[in-house]
N, C-alpha and C. Protein backbone atom coordinates (compact mmCIF):
# COMPACT_ATOMS: atom_id res chain seq x y z
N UNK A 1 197.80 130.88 47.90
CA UNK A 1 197.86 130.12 46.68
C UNK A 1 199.15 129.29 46.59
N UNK A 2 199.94 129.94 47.02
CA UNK A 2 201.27 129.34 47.00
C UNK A 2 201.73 127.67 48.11
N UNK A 3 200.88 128.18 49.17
CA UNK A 3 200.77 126.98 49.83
C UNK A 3 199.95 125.75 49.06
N UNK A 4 199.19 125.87 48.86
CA UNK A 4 198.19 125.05 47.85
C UNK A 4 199.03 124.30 46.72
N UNK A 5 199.47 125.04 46.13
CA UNK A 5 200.85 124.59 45.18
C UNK A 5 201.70 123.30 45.76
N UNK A 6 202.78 124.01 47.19
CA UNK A 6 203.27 123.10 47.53
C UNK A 6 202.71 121.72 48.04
N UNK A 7 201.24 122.19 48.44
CA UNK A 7 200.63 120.57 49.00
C UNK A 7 200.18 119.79 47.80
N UNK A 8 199.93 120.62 46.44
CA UNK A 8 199.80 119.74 45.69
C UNK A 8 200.68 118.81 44.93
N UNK A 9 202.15 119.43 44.82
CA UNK A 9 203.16 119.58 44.47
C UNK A 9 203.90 117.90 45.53
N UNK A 10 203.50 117.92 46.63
CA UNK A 10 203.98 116.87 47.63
C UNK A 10 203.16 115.72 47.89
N UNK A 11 202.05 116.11 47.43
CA UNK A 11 200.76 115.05 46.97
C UNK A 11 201.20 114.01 45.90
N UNK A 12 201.51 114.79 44.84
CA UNK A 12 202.08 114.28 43.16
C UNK A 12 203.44 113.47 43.65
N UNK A 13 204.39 113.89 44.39
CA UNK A 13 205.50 113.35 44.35
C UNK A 13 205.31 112.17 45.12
N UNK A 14 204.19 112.42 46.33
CA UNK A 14 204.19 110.97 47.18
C UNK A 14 203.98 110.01 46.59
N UNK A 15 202.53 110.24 45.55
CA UNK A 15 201.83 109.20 44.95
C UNK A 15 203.07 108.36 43.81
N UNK A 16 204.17 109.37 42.92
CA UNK A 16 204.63 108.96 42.17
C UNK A 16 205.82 108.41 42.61
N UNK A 17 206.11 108.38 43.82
CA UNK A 17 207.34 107.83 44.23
C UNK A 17 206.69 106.35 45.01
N UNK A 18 205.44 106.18 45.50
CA UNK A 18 204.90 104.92 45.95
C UNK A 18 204.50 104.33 44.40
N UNK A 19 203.71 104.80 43.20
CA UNK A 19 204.21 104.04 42.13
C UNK A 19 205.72 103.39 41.91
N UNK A 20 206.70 104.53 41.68
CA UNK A 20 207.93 103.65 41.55
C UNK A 20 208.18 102.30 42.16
N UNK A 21 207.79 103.09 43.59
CA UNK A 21 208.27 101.77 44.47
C UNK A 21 207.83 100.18 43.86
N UNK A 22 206.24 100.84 44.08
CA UNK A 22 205.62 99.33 42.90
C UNK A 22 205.87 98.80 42.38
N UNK A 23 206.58 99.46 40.93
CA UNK A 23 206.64 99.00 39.89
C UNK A 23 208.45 98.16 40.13
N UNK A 24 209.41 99.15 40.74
CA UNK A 24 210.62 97.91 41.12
C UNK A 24 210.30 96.86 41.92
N UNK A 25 209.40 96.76 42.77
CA UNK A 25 209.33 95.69 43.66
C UNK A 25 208.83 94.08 42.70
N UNK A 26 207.76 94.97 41.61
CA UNK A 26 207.31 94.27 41.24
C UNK A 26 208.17 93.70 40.11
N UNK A 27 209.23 94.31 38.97
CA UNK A 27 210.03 94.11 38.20
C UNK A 27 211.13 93.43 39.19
N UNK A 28 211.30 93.07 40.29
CA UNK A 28 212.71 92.41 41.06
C UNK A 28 211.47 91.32 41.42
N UNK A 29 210.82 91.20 41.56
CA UNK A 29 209.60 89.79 41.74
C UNK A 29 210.02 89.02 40.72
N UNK A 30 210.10 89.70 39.51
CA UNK A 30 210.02 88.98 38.39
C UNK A 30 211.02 88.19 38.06
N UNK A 31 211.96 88.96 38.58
CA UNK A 31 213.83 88.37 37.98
C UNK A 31 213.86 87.34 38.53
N UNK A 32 214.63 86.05 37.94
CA UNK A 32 214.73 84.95 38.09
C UNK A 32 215.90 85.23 39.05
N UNK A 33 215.84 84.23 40.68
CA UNK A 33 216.92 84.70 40.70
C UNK A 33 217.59 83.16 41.08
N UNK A 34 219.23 83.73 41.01
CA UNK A 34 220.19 83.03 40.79
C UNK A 34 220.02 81.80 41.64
N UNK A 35 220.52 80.58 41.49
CA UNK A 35 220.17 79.28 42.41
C UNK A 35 221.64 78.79 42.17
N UNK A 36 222.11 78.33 43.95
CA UNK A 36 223.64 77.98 44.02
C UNK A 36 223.56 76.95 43.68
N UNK A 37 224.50 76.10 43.18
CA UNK A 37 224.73 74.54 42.76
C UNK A 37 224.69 73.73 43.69
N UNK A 38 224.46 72.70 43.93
CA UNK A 38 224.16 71.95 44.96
C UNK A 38 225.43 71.16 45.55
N UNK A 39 225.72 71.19 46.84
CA UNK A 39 227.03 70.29 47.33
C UNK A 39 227.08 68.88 46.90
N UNK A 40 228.16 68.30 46.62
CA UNK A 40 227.91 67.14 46.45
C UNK A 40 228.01 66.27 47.46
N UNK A 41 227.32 65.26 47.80
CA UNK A 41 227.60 64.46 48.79
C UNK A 41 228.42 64.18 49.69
N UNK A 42 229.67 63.88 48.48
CA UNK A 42 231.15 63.60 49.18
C UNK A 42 231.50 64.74 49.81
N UNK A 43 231.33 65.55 49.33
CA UNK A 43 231.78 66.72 50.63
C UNK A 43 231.26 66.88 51.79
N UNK A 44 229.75 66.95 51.69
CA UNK A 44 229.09 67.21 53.05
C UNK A 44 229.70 66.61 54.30
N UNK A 45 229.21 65.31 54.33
CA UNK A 45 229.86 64.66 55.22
C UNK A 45 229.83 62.87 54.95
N UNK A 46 230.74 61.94 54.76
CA UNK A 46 230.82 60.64 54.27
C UNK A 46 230.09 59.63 55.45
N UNK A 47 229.64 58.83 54.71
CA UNK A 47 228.72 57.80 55.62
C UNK A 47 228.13 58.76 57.37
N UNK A 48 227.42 59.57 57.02
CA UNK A 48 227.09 60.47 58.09
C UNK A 48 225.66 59.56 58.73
N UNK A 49 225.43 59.27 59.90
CA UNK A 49 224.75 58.37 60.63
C UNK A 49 223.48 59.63 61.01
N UNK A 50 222.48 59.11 61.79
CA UNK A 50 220.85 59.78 61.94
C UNK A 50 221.66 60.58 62.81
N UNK A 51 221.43 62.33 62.26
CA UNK A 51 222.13 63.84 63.35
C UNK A 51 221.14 63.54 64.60
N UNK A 52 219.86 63.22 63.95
CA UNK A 52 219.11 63.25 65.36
C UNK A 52 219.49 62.07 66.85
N UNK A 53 220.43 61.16 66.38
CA UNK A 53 220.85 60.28 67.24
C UNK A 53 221.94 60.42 68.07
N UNK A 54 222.98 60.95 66.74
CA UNK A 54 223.95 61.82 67.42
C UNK A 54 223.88 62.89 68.03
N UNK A 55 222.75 63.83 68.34
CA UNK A 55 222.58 64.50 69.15
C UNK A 55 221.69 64.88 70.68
N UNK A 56 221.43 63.01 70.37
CA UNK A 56 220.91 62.27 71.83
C UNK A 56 222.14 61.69 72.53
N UNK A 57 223.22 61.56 71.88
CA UNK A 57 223.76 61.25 72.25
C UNK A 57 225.34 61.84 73.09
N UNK A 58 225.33 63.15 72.21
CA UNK A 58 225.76 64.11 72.67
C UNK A 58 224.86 64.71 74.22
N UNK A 59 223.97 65.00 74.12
CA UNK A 59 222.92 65.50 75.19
C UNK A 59 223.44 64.41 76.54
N UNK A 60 223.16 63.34 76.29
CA UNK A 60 223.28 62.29 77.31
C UNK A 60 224.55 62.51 77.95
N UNK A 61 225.83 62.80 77.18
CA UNK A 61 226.80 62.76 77.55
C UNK A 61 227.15 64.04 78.38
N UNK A 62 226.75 64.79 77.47
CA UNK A 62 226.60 66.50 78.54
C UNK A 62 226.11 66.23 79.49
N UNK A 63 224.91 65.22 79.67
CA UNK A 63 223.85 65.74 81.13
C UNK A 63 224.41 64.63 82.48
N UNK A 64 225.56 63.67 81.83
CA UNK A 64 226.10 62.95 82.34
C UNK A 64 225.38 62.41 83.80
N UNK A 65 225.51 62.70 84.84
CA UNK A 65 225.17 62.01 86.70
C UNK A 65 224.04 63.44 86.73
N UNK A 66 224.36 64.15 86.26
CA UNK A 66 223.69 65.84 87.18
C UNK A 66 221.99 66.11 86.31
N UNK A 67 221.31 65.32 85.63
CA UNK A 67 220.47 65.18 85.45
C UNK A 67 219.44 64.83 85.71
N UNK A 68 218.43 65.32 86.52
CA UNK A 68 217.14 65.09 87.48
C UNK A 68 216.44 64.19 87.09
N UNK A 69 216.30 63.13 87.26
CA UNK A 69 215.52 61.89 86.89
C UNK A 69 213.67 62.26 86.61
N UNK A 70 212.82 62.52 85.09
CA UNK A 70 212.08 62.77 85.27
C UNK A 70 211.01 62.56 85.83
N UNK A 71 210.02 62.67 86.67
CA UNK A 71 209.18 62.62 87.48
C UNK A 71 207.93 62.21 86.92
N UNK A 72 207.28 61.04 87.31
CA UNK A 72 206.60 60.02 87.10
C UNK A 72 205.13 60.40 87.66
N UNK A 73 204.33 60.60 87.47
CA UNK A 73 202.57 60.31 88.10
C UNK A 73 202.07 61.96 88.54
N UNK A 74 200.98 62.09 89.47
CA UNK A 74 200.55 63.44 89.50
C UNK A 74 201.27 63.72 90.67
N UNK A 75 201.55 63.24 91.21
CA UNK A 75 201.49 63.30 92.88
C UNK A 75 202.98 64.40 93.09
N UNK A 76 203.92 63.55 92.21
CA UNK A 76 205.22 64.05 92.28
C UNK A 76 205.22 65.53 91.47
N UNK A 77 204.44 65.22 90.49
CA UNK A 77 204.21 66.78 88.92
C UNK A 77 203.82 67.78 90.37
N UNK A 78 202.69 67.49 91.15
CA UNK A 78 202.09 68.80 92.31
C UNK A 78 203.08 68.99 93.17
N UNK A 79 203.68 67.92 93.82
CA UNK A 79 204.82 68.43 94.72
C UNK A 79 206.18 69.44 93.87
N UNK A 80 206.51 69.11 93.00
CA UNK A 80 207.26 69.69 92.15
C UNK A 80 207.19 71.38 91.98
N UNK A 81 205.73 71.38 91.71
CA UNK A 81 204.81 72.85 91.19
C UNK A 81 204.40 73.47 92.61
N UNK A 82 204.76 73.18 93.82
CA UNK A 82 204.40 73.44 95.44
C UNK A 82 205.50 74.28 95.45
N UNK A 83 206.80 73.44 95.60
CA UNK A 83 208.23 73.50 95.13
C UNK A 83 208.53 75.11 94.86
N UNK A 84 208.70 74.76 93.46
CA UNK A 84 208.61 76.41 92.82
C UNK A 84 207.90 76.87 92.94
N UNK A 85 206.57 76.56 93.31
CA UNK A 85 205.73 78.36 93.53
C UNK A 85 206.45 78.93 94.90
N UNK A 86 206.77 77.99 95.73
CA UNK A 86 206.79 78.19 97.25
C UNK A 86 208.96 79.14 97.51
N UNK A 87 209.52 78.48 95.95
CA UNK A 87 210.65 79.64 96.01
C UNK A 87 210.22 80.45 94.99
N UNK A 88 209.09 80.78 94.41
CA UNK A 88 209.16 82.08 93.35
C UNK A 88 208.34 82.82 94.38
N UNK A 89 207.54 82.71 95.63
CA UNK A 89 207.35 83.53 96.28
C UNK A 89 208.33 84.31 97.30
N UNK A 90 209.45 83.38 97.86
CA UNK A 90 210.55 83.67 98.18
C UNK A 90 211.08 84.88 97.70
N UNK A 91 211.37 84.36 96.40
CA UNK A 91 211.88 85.43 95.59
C UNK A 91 211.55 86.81 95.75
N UNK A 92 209.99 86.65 95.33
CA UNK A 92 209.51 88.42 95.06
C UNK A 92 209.47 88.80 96.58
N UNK A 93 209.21 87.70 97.84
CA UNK A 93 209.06 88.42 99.05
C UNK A 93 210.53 88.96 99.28
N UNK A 94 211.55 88.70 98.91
CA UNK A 94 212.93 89.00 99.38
C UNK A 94 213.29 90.69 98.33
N UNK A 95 212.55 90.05 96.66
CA UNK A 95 213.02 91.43 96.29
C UNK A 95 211.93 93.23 97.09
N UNK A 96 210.57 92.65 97.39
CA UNK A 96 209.96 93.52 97.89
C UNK A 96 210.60 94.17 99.69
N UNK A 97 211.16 92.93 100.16
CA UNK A 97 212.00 93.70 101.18
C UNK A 97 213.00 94.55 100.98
N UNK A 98 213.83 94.19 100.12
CA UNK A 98 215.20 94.89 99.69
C UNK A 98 214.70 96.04 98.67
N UNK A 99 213.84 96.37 98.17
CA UNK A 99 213.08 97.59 97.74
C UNK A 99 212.48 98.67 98.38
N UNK A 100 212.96 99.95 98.03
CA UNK A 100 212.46 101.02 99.09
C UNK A 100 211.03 101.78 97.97
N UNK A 101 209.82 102.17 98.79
CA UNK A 101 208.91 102.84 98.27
C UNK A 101 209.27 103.71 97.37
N UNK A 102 210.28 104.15 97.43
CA UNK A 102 210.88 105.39 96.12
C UNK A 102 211.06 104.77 94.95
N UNK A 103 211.12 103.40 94.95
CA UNK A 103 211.47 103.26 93.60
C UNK A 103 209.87 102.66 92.48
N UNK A 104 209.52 102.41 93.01
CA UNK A 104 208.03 102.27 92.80
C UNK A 104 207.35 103.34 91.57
């Protein structure tokens, strides 16, 4: 009998502690909440030009001479994709040599 008790006893508390939960989640839904004031212009940044330009332009400058000229038509896209499959097989054939059956 006494067991019965406690399962009912832990039944009641689950259910009434997932109410609570409810009912704050749902009372903090409600609260208006606070909204920061908005920067003003002059601060942000003055006569600020398109970021998206300036950051073509940044890019360009990073990728300076060492940037692979992109590749034009199908012919070059398949040789390209020959390319890397032909060192990603490299790869796994070199890590499957240097791997012993034990680790498997």
């Amino acid at each position: 009998m006494a067991f019965v008790r406690r399962l009912l006893t832990w039944i009641v508390v689950t259910f009434g502690v997932a109410a609570f939960v409810r009912w704050w989640r749902a009372r903090g839904a409600s609260a208006p909440t606070p909204q920061m004031p908005a920067a003003p212009a002059a601060e942000t940044e003055p006569e600020a030009g398109d970021p998206a330009e300036e950051l073509r332009q940044k890019l360009a400058e990073t990728r300076g001479e060492d940037a692979a000229p992109v590749a034009s038509g199908d012919a070059s896209i398949e040789e390209r994709r020959a390319e890397v499959h032909a060192e990603g097989r490299a790869v796994v054939e070199a890590m499957r040599s240097t791997s012993s059956p034990d680790d498997a």
